[in-house]
C-alpha atoms as a PDB file:
ATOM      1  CA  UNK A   1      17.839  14.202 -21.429  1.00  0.00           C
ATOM      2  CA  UNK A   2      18.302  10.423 -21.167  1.00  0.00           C
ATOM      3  CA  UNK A   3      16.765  10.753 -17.540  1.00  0.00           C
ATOM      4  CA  UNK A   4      14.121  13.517 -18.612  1.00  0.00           C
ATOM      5  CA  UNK A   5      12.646  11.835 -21.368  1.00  0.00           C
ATOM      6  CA  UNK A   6      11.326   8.514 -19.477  1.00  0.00           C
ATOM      7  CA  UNK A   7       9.706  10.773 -16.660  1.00  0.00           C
ATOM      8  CA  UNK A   8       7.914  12.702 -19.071  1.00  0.00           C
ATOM      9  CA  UNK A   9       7.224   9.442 -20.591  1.00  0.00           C
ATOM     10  CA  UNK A  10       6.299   7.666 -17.225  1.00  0.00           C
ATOM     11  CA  UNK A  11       4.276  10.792 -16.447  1.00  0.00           C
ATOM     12  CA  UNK A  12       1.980  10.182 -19.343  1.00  0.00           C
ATOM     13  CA  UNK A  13       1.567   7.359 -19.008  1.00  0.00           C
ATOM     14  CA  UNK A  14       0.718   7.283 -15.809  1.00  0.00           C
ATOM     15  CA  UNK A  15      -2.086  10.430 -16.089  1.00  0.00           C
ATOM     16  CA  UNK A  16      -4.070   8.226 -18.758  1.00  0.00           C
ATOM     17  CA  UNK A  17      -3.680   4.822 -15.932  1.00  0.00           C
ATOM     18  CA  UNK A  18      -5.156   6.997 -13.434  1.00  0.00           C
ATOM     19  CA  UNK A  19      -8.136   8.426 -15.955  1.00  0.00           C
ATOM     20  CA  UNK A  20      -9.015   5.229 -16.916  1.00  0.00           C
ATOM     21  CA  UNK A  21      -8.869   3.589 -12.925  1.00  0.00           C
ATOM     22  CA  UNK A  22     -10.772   6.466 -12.205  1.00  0.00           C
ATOM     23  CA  UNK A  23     -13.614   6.024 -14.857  1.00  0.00           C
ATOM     24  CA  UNK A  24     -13.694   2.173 -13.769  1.00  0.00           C
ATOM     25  CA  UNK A  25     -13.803   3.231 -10.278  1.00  0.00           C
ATOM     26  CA  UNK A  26     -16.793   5.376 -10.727  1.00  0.00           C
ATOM     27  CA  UNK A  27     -18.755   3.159 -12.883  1.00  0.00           C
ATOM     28  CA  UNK A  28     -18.535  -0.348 -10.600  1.00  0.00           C
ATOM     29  CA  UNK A  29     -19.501   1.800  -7.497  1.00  0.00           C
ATOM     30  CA  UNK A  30     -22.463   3.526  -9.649  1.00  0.00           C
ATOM     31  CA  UNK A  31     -22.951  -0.369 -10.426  1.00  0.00           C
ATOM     32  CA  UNK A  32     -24.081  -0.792  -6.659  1.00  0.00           C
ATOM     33  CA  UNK A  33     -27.461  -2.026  -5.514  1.00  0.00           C
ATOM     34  CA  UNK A  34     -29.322   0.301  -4.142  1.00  0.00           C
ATOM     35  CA  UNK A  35     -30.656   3.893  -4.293  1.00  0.00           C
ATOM     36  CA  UNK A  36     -28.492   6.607  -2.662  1.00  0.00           C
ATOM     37  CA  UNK A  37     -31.130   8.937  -2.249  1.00  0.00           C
ATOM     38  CA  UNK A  38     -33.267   6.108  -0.715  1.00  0.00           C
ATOM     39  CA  UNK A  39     -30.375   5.508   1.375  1.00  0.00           C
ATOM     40  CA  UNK A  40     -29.862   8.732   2.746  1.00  0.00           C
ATOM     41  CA  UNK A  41     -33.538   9.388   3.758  1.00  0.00           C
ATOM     42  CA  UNK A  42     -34.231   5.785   4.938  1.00  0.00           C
ATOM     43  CA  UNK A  43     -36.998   3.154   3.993  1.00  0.00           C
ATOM     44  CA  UNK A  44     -39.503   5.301   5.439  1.00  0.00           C
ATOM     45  CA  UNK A  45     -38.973   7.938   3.485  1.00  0.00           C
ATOM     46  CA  UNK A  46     -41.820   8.757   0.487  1.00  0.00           C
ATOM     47  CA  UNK A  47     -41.371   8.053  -3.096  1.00  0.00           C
ATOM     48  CA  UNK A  48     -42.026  12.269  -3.103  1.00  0.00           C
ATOM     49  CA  UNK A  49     -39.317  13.094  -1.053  1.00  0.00           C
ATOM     50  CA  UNK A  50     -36.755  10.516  -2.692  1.00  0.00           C
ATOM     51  CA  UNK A  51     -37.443  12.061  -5.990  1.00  0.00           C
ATOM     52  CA  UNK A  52     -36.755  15.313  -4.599  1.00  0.00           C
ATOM     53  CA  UNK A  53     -33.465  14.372  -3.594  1.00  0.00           C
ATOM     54  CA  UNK A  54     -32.407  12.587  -6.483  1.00  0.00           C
ATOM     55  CA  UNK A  55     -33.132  15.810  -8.711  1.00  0.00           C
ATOM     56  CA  UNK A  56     -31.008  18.097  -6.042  1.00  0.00           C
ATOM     57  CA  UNK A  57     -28.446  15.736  -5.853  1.00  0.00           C
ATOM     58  CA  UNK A  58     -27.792  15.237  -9.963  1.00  0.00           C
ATOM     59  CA  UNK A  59     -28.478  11.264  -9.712  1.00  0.00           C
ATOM     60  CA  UNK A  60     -31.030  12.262 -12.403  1.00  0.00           C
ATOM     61  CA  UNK A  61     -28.003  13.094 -14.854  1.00  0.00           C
ATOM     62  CA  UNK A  62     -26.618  10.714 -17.498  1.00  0.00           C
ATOM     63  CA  UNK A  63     -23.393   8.793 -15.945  1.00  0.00           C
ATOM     64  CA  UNK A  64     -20.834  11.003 -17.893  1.00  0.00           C
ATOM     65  CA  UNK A  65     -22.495  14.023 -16.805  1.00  0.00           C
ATOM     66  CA  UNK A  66     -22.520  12.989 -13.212  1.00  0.00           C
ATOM     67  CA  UNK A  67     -18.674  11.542 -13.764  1.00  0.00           C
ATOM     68  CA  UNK A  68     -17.483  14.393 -15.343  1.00  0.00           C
ATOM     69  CA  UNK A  69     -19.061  16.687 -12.428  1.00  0.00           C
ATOM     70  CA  UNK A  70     -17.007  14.397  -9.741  1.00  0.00           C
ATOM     71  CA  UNK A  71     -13.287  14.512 -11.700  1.00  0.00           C
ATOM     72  CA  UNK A  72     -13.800  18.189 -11.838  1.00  0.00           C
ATOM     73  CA  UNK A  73     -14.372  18.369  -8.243  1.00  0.00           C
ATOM     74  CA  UNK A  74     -11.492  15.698  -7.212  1.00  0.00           C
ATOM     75  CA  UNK A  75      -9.164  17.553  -9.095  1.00  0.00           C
ATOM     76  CA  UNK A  76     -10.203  21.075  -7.430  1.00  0.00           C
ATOM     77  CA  UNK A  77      -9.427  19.175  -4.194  1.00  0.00           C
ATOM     78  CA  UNK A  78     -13.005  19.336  -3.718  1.00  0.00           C
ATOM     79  CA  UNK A  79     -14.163  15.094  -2.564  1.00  0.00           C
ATOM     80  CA  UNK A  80     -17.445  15.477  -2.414  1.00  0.00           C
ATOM     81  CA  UNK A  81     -19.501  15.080   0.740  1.00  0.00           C
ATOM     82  CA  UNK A  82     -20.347  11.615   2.822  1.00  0.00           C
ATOM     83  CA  UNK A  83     -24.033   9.923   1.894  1.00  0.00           C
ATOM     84  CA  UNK A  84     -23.880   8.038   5.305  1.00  0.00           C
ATOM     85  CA  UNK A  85     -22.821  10.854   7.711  1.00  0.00           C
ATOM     86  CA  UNK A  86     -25.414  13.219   5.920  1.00  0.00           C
ATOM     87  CA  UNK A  87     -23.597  15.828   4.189  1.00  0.00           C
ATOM     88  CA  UNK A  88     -20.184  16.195   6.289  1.00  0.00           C
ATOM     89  CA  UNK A  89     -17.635  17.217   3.952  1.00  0.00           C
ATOM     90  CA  UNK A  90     -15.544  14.085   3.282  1.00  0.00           C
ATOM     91  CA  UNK A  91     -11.932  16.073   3.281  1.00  0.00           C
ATOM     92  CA  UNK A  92     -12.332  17.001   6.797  1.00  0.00           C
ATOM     93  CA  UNK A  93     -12.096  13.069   7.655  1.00  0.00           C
ATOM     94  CA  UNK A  94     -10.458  11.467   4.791  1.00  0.00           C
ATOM     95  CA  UNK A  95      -6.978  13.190   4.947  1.00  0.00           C
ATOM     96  CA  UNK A  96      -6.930  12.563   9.093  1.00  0.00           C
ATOM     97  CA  UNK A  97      -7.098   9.113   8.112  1.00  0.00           C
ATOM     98  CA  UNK A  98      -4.680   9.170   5.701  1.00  0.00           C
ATOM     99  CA  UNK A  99      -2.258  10.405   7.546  1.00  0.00           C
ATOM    100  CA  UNK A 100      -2.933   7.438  10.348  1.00  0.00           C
ATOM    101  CA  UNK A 101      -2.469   4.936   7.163  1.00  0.00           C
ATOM    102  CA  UNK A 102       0.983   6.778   6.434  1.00  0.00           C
ATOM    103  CA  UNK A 103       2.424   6.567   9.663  1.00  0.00           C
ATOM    104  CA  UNK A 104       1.589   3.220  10.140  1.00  0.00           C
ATOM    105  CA  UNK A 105       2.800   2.150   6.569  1.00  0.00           C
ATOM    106  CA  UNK A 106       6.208   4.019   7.297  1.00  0.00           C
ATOM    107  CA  UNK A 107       6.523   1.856  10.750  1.00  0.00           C
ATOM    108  CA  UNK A 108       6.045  -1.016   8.942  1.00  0.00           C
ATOM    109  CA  UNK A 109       8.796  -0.148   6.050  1.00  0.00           C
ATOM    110  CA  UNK A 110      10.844   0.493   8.947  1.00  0.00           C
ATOM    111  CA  UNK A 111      10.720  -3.259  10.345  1.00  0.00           C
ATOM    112  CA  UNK A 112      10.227  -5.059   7.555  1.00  0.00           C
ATOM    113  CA  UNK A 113      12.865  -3.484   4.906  1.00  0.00           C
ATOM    114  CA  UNK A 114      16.059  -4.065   6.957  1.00  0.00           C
ATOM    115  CA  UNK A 115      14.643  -7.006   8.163  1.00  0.00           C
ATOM    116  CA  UNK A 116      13.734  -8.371   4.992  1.00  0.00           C
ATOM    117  CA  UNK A 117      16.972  -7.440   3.497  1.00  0.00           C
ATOM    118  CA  UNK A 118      19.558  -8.128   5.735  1.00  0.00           C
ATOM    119  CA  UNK A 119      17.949 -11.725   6.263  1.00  0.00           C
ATOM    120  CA  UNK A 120      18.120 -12.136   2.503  1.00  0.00           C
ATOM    121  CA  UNK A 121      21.801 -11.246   2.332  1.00  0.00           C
ATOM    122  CA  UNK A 122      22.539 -13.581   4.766  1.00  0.00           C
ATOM    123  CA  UNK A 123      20.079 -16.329   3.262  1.00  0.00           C
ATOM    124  CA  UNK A 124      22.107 -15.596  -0.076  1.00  0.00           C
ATOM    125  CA  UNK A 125      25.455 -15.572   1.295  1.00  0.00           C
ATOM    126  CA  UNK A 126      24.863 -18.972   2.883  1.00  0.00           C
ATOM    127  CA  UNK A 127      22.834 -20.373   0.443  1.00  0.00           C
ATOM    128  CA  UNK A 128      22.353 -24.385   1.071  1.00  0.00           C
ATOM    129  CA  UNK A 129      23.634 -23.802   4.701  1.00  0.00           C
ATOM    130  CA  UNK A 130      21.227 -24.603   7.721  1.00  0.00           C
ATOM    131  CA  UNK A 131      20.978 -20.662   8.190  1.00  0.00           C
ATOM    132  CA  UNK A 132      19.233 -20.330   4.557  1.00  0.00           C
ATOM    133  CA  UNK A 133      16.967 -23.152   5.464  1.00  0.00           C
ATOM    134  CA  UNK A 134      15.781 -21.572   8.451  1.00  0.00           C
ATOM    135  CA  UNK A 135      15.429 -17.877   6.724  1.00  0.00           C
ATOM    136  CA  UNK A 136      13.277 -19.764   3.561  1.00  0.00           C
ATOM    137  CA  UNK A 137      11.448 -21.491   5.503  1.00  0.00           C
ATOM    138  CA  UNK A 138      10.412 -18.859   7.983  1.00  0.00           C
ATOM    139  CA  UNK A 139      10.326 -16.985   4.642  1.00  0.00           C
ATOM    140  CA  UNK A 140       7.722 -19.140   3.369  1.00  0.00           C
ATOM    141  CA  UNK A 141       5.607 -19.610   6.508  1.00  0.00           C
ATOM    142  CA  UNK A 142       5.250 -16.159   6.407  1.00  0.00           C
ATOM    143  CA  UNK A 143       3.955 -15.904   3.096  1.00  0.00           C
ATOM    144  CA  UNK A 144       1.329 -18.082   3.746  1.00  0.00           C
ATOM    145  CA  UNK A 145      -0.238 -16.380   6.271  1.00  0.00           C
ATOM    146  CA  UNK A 146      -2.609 -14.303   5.622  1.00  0.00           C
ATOM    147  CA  UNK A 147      -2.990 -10.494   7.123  1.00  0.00           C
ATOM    148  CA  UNK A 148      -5.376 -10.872   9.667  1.00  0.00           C
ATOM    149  CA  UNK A 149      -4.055 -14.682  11.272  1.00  0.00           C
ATOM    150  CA  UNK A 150      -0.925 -13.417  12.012  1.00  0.00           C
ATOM    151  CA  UNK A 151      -2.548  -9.984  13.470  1.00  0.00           C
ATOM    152  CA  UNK A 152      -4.565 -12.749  15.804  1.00  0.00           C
ATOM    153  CA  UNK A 153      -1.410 -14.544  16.772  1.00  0.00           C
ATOM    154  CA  UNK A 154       0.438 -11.332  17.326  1.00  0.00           C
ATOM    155  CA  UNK A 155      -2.679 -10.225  19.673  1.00  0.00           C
ATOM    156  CA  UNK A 156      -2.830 -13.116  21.417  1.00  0.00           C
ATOM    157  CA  UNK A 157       0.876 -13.502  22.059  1.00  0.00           C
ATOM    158  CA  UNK A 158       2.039  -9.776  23.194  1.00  0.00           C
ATOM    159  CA  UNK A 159      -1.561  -8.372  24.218  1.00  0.00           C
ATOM    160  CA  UNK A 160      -3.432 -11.186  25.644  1.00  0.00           C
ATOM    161  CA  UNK A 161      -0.557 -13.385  27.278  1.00  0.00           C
ATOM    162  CA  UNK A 162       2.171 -10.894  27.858  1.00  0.00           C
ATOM    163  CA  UNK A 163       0.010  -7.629  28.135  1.00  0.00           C
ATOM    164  CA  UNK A 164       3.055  -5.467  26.569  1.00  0.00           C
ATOM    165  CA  UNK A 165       1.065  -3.633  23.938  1.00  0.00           C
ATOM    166  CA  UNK A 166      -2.993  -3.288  23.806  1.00  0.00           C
ATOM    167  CA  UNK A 167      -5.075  -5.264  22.193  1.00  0.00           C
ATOM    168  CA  UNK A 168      -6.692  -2.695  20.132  1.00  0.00           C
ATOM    169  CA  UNK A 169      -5.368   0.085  18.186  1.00  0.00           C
ATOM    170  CA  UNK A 170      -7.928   2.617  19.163  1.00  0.00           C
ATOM    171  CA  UNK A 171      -6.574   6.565  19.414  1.00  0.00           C
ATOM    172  CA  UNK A 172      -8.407   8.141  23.019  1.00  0.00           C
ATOM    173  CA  UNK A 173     -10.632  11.137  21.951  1.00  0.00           C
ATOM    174  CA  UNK A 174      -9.081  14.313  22.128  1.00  0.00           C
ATOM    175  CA  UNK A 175      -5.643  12.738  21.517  1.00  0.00           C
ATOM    176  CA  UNK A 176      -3.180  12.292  18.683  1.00  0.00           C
ATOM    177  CA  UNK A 177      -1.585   9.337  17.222  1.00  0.00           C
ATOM    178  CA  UNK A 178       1.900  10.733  18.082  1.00  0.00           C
ATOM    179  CA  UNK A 179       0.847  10.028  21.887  1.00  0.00           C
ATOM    180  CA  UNK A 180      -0.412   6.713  20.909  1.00  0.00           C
ATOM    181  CA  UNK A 181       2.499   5.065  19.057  1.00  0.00           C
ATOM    182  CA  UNK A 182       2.569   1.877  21.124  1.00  0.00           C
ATOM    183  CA  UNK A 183      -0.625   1.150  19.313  1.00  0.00           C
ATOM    184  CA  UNK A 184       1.241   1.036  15.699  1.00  0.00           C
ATOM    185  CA  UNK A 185       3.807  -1.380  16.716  1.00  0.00           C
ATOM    186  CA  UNK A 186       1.553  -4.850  16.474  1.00  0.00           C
ATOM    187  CA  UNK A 187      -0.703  -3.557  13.192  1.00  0.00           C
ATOM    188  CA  UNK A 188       2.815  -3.218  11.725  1.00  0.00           C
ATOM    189  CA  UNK A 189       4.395  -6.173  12.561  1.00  0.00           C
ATOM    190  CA  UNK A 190       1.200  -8.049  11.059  1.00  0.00           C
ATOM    191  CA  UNK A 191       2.127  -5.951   7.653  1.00  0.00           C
ATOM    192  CA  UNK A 192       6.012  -7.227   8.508  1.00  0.00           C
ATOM    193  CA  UNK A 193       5.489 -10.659   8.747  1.00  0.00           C
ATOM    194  CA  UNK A 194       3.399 -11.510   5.108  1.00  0.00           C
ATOM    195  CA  UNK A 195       5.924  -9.016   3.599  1.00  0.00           C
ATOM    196  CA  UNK A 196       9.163 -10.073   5.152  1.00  0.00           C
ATOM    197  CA  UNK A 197       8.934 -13.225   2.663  1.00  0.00           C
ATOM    198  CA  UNK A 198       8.351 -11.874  -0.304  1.00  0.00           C
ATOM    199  CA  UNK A 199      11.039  -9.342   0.087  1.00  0.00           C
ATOM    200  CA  UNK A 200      13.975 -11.662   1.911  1.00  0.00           C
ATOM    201  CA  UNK A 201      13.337 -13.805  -0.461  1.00  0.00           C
ATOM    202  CA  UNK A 202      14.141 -11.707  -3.715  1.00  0.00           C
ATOM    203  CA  UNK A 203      16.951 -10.537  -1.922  1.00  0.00           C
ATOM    204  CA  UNK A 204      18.038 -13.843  -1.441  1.00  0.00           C
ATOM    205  CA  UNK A 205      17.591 -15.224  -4.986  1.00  0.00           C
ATOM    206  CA  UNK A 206      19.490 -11.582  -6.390  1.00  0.00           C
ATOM    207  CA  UNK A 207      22.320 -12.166  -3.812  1.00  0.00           C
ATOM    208  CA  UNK A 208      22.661 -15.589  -5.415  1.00  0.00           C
ATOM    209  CA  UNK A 209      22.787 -14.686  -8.915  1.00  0.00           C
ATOM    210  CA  UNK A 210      25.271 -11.497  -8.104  1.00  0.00           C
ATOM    211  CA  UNK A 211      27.797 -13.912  -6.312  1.00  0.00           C
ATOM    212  CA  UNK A 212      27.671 -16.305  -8.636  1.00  0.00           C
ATOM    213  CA  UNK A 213      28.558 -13.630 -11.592  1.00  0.00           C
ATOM    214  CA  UNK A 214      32.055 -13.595 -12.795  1.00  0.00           C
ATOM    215  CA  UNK A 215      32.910 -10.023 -11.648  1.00  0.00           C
ATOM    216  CA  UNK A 216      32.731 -11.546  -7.908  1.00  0.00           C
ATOM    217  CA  UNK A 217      34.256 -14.893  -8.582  1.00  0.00           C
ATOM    218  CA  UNK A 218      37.163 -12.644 -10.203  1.00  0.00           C
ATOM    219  CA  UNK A 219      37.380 -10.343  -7.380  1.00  0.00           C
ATOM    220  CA  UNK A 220      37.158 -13.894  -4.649  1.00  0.00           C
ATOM    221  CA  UNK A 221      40.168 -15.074  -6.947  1.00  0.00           C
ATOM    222  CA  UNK A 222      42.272 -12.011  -6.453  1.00  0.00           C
ATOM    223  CA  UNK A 223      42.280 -12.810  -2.329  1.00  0.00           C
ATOM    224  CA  UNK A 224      39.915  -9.528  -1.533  1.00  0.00           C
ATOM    225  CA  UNK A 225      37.819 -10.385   1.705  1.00  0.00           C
ATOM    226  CA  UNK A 226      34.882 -11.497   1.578  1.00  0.00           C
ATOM    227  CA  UNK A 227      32.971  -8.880   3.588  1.00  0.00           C
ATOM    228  CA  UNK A 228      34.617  -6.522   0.905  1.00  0.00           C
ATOM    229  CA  UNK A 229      33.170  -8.419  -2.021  1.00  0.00           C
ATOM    230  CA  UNK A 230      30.010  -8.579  -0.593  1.00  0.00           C
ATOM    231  CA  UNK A 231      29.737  -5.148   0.572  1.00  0.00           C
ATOM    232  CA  UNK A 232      31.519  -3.361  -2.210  1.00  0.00           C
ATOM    233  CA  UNK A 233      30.947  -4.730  -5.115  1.00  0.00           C
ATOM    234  CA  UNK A 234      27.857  -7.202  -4.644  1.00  0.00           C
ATOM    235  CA  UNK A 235      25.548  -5.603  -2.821  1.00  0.00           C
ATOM    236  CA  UNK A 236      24.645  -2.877  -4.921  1.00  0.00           C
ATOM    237  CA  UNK A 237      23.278  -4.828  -7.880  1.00  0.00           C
ATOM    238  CA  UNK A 238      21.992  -7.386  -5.127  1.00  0.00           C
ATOM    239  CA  UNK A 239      19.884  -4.688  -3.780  1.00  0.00           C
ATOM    240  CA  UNK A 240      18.099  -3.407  -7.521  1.00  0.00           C
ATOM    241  CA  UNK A 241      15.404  -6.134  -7.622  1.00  0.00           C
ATOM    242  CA  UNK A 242      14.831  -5.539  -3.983  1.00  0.00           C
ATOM    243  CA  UNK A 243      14.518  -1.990  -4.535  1.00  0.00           C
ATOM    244  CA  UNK A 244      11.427  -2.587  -6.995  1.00  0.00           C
ATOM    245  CA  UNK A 245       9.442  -5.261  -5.113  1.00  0.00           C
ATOM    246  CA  UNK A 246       9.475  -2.728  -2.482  1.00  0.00           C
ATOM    247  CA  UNK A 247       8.448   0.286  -4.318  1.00  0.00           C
ATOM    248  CA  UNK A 248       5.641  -1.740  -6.370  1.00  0.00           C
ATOM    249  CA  UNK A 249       4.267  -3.727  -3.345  1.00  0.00           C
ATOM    250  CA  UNK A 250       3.697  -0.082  -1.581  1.00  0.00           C
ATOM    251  CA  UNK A 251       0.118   0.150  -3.236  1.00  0.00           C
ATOM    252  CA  UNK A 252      -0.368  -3.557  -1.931  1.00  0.00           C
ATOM    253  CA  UNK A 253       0.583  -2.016   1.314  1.00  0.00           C
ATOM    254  CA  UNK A 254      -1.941   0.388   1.408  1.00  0.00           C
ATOM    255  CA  UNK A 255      -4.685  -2.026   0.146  1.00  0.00           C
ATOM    256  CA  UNK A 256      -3.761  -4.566   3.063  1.00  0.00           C
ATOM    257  CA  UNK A 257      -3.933  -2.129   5.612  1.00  0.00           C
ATOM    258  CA  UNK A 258      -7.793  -2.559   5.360  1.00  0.00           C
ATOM    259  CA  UNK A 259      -7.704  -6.421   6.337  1.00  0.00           C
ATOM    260  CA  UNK A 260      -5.175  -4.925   9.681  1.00  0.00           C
ATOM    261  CA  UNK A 261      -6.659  -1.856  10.341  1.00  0.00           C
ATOM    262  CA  UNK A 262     -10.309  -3.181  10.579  1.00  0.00           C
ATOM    263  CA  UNK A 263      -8.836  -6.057  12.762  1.00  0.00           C
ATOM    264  CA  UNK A 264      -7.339  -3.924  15.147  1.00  0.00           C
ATOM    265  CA  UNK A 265      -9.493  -1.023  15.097  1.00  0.00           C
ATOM    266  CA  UNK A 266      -7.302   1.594  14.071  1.00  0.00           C
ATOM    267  CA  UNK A 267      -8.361   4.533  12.538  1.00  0.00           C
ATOM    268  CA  UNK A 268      -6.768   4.583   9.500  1.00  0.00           C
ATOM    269  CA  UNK A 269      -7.583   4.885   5.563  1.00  0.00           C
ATOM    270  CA  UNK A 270      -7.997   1.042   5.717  1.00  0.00           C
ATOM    271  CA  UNK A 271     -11.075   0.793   8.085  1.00  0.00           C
ATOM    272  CA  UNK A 272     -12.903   3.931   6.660  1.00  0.00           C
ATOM    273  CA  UNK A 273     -12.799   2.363   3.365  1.00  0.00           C
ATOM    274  CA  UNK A 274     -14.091  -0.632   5.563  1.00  0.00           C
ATOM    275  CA  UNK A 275     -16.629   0.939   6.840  1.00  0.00           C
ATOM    276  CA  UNK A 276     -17.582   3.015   4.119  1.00  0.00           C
ATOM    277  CA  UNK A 277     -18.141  -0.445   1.553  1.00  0.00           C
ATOM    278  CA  UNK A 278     -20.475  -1.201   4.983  1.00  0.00           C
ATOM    279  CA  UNK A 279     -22.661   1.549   5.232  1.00  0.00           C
ATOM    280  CA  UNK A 280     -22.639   2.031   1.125  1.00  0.00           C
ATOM    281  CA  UNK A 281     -21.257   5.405   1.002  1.00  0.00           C
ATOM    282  CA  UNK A 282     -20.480   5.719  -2.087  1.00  0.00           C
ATOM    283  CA  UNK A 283     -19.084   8.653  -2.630  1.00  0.00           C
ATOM    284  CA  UNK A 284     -16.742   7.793   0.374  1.00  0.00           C
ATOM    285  CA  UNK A 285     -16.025   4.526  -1.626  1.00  0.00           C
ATOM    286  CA  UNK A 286     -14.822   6.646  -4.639  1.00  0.00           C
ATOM    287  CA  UNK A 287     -12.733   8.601  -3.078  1.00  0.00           C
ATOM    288  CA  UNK A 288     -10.934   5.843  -0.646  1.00  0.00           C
ATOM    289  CA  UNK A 289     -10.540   3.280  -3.719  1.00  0.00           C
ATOM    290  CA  UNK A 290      -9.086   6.013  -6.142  1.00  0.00           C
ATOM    291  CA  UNK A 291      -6.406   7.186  -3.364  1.00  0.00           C
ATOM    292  CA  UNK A 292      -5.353   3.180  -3.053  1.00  0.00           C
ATOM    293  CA  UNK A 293      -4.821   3.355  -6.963  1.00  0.00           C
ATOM    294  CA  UNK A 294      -3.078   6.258  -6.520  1.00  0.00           C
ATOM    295  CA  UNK A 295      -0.855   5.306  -4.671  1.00  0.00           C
ATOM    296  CA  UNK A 296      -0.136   1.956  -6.389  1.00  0.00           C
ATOM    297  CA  UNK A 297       0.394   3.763  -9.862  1.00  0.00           C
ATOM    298  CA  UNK A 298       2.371   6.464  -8.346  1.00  0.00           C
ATOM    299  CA  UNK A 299       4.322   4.097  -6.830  1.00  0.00           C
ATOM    300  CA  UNK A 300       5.010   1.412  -9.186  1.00  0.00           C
ATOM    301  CA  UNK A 301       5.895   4.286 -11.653  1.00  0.00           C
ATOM    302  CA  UNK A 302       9.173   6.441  -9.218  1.00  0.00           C
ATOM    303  CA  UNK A 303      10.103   2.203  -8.810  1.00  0.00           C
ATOM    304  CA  UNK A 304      10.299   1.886 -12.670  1.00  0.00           C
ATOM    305  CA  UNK A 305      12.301   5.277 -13.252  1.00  0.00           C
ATOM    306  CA  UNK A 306      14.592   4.259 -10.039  1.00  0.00           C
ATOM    307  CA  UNK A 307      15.178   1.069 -11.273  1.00  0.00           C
ATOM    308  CA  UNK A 308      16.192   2.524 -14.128  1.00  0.00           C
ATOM    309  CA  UNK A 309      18.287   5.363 -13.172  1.00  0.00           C
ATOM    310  CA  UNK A 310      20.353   3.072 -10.349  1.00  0.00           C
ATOM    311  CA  UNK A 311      21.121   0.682 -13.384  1.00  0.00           C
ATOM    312  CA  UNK A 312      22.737   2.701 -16.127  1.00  0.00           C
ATOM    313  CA  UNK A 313      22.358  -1.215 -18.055  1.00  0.00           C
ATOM    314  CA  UNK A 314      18.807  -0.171 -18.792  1.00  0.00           C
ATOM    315  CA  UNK A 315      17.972   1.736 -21.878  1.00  0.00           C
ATOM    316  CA  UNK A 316      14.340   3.178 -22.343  1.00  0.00           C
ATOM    317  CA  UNK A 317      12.757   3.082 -25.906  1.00  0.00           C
ATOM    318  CA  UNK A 318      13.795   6.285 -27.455  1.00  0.00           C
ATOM    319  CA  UNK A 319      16.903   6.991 -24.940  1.00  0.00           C
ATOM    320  CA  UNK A 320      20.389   8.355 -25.682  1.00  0.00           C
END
């Protein structure tokens, strides 16, 4: 029960996060300049005909008629169909994209998490040596950069000088992206970069604070080796805090795959939400914006309830 009753908990509360993101969402894109009917039929189009297709497509309807009619059909599956591509279905694109977004996201977690973390470790572990100042600092730089700078310096480094991956991260018609994995690899090391700092560096700062704790200092005074302090008893409360930043900075992950995605061309949830803000697709906008808070909430909310069930320390209002 003590496990049970913050997942119902969590689950609540994260239903009424996603109705009220949802109800946001839809209002600031209804909030839009613009005319959708007038977009779909173009400038040229008669005041006649534009009324016409404001009546058949509801945009006549108060907002929380026209809201309600949308949530319905999201949570039938049903996403509605794209302004700008003139009535194609925007499931039979959306999810194809998605699943380009995942794959690259789960490359990147792949580099970056036992990079960032094994760094960190060794960062903490020789904290004040010259081997932390070169981890922080690299750390830091990385930070600083911002998505789509380091995606230029990767491109101009390992596709421009050295020619070992292409310079674009365009999938051939006709083929998958299973074929095509060489294009992931510098998208996702533009993602590994800004995130190997903030991660190696909370791993650094926990590994710090755990070896300076008097359960290790007791265990350094009983003569146990080192690699079996660190390793035994440490780690494992070294690796908590690192454990959330990574699960809560997974909806950041998603929402800075648009910045990498649209500079490398690939064809991913990031550059259709790109191109959809573009063209003023609004429905397309909805849909793409509401998955990215998704994903965050969803996220942010298995982090909180792992958190809490790798550290039995924690106690959740109302828990046994």
């Amino acid at each position: 029960m003590t496990f049970f009753r913050p997942f119902f908990r969590r689950l609540g509360g994260m239903a009424i996060t996603l109705i009220a993101m949802s109800i946001l969402i839809f209002l600031l894109v209804e909030l839009m300049p613009g005319d959708a009917a007038q977009r779909v039929l173009g400038q040229s189009a008669t005041p006649q005909a534009v009324a016409a297709l404001r009546e058949s497509m509801g945009l006549n309807d108060p907002v929380w008629v026209r809201y309600g009619r949308w949530a319905t059909g999201m949570l039938r599956g049903d996403l509605g169909t794209s302004l700008y591509m003139r009535g194609v279905p925007i499931a039979s694109i959306f999810w194809r994209k998605v699943g380009n977004s995942l794959v690259l996201a789960l490359l990147a977690l792949l580099f970056y998490v036992p990079l960032s973390i094994v760094f960190g470790i060794l960062a903490g572990v020789k904290a004040g040596k010259i081997i932390d100042s070169i981890i922080s600092f690299f750390g830091l730089a990385t930070m600083a950069l911002p998505e789509f700078v380091s995606g230029i310096i990767l491109m101009t480094i390992f596709a421009v000088k050295l020619a070992w991956f292409p310079i674009t991260s365009v999938i051939p018609i006709g083929e998958s992206i299973w074929s095509n994995l060489n294009i992931l690899v510098l998208p996702a090391l533009s993602i590994t970069l800004v995130m190997f700092g903030y991660v190696s560096r909370m791993q650094r700062a926990s590994m710090i604070s755990v070896m300076n704790s008097d359960y290790i200092r007791s265990a350094i005074l009983k003569g146990l080796p080192m690699r079996k302090v660190i390793f035994k008893h440490a780690l494992k409360n070294a690796l908590l805090p690192t454990i959330t930043i990574i699960g809560m900075n997974m909806g950041w992950l998603f929402g800075g795959l648009i910045v990498v995605e649209t500079l490398f061309g690939f064809p991913g949830l990031g550059s259709l939400t790109m191109s959809a803000v573009k063209t003023q697709d609004t429905p397309l906008i909805e849909v793409c914006v509401l998955f990215i808070t998704a994903v965050f909430v969803v996220s942010t909310a298995i982090t909180d309830l792992l958190y809490g069930f790798l550290n039995p320390r924690i106690r959740y209002p109302g828990g046994s």
